[in-house]
N, C-alpha and C. Protein backbone atom coordinates (compact mmCIF):
# COMPACT_ATOMS: atom_id res chain seq x y z
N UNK A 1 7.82 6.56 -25.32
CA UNK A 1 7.44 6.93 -23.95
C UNK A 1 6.06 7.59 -23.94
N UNK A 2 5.74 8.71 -24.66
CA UNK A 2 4.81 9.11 -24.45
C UNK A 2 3.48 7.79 -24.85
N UNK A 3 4.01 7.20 -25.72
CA UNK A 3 2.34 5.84 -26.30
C UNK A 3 2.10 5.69 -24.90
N UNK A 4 3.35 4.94 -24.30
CA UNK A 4 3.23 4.18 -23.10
C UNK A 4 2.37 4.77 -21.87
N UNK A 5 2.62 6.02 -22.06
CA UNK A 5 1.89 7.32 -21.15
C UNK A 5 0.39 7.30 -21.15
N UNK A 6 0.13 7.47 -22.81
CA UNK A 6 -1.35 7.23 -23.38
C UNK A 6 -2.13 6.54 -22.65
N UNK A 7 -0.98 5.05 -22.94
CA UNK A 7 -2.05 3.85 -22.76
C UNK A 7 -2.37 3.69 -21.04
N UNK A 8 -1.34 3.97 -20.71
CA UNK A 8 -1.56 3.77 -19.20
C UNK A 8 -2.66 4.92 -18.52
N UNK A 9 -2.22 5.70 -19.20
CA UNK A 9 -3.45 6.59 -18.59
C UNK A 9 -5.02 6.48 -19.21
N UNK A 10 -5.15 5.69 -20.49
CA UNK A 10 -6.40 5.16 -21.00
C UNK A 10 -6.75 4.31 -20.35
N UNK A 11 -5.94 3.48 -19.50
CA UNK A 11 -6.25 2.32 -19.03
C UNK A 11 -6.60 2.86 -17.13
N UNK A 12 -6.02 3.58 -16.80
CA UNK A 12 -6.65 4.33 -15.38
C UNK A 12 -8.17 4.97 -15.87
N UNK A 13 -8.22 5.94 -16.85
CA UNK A 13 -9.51 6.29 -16.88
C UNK A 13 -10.50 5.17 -16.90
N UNK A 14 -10.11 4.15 -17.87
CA UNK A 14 -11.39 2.98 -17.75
C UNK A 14 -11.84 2.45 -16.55
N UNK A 15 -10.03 2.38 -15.83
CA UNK A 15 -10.81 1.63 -14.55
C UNK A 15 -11.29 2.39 -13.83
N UNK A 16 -11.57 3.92 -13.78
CA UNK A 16 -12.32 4.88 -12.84
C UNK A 16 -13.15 4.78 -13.03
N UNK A 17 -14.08 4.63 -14.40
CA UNK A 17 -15.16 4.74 -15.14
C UNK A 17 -15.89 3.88 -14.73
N UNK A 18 -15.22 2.39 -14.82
CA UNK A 18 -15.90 1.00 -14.55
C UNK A 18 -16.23 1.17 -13.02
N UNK A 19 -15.34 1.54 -12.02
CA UNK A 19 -15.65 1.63 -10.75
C UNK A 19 -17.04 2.33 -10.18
N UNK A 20 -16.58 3.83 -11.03
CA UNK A 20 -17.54 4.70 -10.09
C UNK A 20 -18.72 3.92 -11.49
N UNK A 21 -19.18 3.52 -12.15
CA UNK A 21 -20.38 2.94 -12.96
C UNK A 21 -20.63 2.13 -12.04
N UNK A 22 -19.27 0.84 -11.78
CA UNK A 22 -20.43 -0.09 -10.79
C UNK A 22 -20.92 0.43 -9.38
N UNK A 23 -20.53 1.26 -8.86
CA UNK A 23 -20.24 2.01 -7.53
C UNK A 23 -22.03 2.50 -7.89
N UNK A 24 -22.08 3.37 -8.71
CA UNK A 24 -23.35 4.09 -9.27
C UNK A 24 -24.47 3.04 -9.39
N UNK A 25 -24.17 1.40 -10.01
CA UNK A 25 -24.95 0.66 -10.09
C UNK A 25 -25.43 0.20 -8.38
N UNK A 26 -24.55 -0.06 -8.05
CA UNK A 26 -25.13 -0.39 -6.62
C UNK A 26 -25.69 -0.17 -5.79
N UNK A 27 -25.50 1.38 -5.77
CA UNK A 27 -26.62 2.58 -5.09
C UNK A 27 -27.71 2.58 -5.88
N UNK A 28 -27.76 2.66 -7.15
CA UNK A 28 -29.36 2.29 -7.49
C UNK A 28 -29.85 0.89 -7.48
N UNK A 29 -29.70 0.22 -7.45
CA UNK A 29 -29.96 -1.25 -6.96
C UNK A 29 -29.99 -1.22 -5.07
């Protein structure tokens, strides 16, 4: 249970990361 916890929550941070990056790319573009 807890891996499963890990991964899922490794896998929310990335997609925050990727968002607010492209989010960030767009405003400077």
């Amino acid at each position: 249970m807890v891996t499963m916890g890990a991964v899922t929550l490794l896998i929310t941070v990335q997609c925050e990361y990727i968002f607010l990056n492209t989010f960030r790319t767009g405003l400077c573009v």
